[in-house]
N, C-alpha and C. Protein backbone atom coordinates (compact mmCIF):
# COMPACT_ATOMS: atom_id res chain seq x y z
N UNK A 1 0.84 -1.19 0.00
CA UNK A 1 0.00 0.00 0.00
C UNK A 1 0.88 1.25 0.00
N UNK A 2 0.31 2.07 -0.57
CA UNK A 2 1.29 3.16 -0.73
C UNK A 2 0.88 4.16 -0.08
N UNK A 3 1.66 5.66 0.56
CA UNK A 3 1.32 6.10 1.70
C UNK A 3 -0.34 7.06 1.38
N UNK A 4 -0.70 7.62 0.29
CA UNK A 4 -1.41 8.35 -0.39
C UNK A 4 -3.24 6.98 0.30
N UNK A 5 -2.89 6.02 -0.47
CA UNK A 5 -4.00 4.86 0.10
C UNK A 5 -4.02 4.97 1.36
N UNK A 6 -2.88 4.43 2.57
CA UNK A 6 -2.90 4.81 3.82
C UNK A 6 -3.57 5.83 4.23
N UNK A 7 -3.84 7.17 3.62
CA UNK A 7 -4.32 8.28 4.41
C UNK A 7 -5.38 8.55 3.86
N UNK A 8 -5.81 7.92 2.85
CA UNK A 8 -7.36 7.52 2.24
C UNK A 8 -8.26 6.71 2.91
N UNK A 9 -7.48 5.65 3.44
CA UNK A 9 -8.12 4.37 4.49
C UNK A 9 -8.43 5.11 5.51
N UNK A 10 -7.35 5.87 6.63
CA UNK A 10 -7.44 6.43 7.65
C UNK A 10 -8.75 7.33 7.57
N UNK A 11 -8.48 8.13 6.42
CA UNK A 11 -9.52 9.12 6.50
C UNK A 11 -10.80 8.81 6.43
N UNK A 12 -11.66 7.22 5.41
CA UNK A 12 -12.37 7.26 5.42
C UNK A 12 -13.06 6.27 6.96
N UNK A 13 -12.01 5.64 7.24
CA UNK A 13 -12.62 4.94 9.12
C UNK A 13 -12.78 5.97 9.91
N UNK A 14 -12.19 7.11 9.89
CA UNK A 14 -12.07 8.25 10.82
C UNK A 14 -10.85 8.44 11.84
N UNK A 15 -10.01 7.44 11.17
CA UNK A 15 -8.69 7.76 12.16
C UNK A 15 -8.02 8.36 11.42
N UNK A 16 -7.52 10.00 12.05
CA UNK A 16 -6.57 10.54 11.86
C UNK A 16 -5.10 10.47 12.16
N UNK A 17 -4.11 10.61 10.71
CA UNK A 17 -2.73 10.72 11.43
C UNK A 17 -2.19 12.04 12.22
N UNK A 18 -2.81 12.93 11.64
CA UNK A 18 -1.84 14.17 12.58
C UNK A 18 -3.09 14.66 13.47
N UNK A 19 -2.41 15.06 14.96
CA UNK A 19 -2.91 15.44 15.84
C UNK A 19 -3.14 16.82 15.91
N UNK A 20 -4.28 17.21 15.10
CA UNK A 20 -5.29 18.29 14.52
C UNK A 20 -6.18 18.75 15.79
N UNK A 21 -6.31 19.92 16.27
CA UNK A 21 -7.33 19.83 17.51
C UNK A 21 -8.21 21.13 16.88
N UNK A 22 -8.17 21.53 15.96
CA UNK A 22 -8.83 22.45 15.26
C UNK A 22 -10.28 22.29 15.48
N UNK A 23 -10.95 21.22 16.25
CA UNK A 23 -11.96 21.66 16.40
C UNK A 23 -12.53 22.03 17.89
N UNK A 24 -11.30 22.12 18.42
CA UNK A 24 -10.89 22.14 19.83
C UNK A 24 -11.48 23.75 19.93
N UNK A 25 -12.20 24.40 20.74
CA UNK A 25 -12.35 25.62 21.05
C UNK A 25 -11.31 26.32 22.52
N UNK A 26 -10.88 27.25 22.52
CA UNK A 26 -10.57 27.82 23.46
C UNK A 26 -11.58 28.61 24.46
N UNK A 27 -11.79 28.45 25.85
CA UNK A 27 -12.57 29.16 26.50
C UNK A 27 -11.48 30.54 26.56
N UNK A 28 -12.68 31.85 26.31
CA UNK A 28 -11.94 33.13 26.94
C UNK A 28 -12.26 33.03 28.24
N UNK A 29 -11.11 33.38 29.14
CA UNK A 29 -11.53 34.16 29.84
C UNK A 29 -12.12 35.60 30.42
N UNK A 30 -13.17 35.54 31.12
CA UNK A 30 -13.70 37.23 30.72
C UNK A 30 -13.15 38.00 31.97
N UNK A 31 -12.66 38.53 32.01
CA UNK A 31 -12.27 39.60 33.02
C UNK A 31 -12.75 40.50 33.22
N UNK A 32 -13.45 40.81 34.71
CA UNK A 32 -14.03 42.05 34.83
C UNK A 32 -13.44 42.94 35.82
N UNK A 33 -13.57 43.70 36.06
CA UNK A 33 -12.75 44.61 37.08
C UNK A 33 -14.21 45.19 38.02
N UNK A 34 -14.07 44.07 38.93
CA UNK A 34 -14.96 44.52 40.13
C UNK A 34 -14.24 45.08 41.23
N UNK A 35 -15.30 45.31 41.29
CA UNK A 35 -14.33 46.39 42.89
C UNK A 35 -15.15 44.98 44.49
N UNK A 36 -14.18 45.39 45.30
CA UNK A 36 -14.52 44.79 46.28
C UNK A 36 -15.65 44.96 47.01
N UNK A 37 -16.94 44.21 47.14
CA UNK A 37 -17.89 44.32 48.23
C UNK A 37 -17.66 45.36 49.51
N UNK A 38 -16.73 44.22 50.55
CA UNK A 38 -16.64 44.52 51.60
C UNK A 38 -16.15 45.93 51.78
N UNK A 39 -14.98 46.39 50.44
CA UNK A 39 -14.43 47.43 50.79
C UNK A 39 -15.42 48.47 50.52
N UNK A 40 -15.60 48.69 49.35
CA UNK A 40 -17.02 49.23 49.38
C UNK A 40 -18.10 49.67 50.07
N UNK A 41 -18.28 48.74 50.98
CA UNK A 41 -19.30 48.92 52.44
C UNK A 41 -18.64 49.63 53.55
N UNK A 42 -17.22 49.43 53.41
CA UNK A 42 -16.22 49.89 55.04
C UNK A 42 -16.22 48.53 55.72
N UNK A 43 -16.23 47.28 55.76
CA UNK A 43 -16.11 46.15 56.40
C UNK A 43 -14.87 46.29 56.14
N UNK A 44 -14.14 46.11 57.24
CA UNK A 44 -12.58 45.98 58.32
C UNK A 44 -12.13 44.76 58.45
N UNK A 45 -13.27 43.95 59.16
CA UNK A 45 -13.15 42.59 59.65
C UNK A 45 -13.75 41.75 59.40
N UNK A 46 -13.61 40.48 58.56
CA UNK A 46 -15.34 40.14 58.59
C UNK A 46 -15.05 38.50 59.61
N UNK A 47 -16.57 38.52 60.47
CA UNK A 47 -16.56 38.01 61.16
C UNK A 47 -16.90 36.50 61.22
N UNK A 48 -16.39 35.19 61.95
CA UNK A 48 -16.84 34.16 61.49
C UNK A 48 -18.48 34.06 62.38
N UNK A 49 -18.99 34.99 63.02
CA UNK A 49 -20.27 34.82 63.65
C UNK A 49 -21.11 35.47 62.76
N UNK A 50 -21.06 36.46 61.18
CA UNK A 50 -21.75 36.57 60.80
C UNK A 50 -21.85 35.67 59.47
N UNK A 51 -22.45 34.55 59.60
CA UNK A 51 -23.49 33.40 58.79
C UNK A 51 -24.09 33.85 57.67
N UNK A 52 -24.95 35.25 57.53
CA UNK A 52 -25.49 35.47 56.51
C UNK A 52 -24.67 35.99 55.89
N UNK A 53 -23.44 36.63 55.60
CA UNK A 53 -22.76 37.08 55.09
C UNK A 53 -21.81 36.19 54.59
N UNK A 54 -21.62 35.49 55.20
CA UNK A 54 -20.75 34.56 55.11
C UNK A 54 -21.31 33.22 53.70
N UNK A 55 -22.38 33.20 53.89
CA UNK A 55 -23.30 32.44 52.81
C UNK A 55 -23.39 33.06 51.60
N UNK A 56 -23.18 34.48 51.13
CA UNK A 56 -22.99 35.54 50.34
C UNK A 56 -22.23 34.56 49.18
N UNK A 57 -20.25 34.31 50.07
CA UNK A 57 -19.88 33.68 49.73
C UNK A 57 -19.25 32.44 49.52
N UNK A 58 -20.62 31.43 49.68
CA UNK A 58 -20.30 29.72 49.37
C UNK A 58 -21.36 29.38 48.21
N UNK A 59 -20.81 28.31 47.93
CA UNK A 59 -21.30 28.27 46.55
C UNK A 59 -22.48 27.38 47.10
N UNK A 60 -23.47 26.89 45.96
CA UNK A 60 -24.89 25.77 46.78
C UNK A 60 -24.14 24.76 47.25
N UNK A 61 -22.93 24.18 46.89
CA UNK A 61 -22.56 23.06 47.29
C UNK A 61 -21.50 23.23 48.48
N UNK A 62 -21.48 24.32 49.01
CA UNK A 62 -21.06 24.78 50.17
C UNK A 62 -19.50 24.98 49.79
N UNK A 63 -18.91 25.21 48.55
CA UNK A 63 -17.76 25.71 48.70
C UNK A 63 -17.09 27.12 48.99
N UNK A 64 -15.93 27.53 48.97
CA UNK A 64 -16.38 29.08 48.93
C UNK A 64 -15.57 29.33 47.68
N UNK A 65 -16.58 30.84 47.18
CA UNK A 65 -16.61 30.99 45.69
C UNK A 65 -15.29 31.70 45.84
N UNK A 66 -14.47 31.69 44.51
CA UNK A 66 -13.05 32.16 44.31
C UNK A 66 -12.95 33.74 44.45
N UNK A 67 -12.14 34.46 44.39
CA UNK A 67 -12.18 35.76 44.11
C UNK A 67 -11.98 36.23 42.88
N UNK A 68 -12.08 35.59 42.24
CA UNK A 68 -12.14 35.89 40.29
C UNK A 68 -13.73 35.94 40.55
N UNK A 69 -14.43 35.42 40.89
CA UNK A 69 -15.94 35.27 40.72
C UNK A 69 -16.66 36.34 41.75
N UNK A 70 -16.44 36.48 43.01
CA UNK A 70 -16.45 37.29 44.00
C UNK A 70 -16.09 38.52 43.87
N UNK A 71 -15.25 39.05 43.29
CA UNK A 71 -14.82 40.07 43.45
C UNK A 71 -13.67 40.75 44.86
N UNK A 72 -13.59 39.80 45.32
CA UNK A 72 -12.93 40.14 46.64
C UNK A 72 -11.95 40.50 46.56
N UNK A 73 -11.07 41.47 47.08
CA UNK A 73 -9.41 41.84 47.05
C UNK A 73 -8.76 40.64 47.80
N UNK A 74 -7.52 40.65 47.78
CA UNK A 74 -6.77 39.29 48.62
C UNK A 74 -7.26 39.60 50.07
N UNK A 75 -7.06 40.19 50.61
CA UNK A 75 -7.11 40.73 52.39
C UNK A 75 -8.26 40.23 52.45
N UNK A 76 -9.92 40.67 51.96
CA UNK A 76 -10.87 40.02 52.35
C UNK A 76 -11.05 38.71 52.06
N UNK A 77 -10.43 38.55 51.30
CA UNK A 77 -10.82 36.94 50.56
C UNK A 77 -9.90 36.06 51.58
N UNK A 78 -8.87 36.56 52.07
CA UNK A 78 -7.90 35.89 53.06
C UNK A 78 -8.37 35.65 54.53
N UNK A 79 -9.26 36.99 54.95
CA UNK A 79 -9.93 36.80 55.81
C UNK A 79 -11.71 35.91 55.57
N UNK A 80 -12.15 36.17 54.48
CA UNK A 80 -13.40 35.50 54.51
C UNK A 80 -13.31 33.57 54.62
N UNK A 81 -11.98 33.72 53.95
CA UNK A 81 -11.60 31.90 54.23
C UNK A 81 -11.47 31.35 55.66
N UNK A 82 -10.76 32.19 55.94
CA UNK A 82 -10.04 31.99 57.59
C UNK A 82 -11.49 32.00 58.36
N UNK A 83 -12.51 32.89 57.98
CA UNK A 83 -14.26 32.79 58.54
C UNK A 83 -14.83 31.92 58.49
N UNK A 84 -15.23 31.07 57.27
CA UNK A 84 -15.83 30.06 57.00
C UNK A 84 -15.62 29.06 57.35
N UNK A 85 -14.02 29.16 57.22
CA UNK A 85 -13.03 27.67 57.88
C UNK A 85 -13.70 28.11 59.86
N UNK A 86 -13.41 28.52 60.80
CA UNK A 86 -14.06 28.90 61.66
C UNK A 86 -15.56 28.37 61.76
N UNK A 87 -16.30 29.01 61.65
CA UNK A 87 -17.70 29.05 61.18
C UNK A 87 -17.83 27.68 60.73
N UNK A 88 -17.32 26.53 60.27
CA UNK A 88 -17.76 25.30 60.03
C UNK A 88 -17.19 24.58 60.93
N UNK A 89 -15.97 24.60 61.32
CA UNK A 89 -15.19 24.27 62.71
C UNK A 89 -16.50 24.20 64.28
N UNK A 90 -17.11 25.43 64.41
CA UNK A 90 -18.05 25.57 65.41
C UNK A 90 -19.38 25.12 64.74
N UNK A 91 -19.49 24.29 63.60
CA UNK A 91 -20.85 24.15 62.85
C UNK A 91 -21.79 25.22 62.66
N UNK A 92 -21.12 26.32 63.08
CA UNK A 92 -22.52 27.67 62.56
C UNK A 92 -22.94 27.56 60.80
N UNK A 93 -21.99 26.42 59.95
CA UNK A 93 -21.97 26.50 58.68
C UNK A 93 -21.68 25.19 58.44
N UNK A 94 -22.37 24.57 57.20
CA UNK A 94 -22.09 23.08 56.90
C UNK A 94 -20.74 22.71 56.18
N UNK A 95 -19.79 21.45 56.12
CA UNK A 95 -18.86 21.62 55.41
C UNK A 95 -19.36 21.12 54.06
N UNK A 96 -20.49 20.35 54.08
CA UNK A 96 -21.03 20.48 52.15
C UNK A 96 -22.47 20.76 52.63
N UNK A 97 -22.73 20.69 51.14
CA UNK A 97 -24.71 21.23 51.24
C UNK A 97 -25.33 19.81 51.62
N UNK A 98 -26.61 20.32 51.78
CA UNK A 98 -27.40 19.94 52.86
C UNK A 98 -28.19 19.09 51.34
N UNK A 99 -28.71 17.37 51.25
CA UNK A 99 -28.93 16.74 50.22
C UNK A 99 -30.73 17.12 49.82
């Protein structure tokens, strides 16, 4: 068989020789430039006894949402972890969602 047949065969079973990903899409990422909640409000500290706030940011499946998604600067987002982690430690908060 000569190589021209080979890539006639291939092509018509559907196996490709070269590793083509052209139909591969790239996700963009979208970037937005949010400004911070907390700073925004004047929140200093945020506390692991406040629950409703704290639910703001976990996701339904009780994770907590990133700061790409949040909007949070590092400092709050550093402290809102250190909260939740707390806050589920004393069970004021579940460590996954509720079925």
């Amino acid at each position: 068989m000569s190589e021209e047949e080979k890539k006639t065969q291939n092509v018509e079973s559907g196996v490709s020789d070269d590793n083509d990903n052209s139909h591969r899409r790239r996700r963009r990422r979208v970037v937005q430039n949010l400004k911070c909640p907390l700073c925004e409000s004047g929140v200093k500290h945020v506390s692991y006894k406040d629950i409703f706030q704290l639910k703001k940011f976990t996701s339904v499946r009780g994770k907590i949402i990133s700061s790409e998604k949040s909007g949070l600067c590092h400092r709050h987002q550093k402290q809102l972890r250190q909260a939740i982690k707390r806050a589920r430690f004393m069970a004021l908060l579940p460590y996954v969602a509720d079925e």
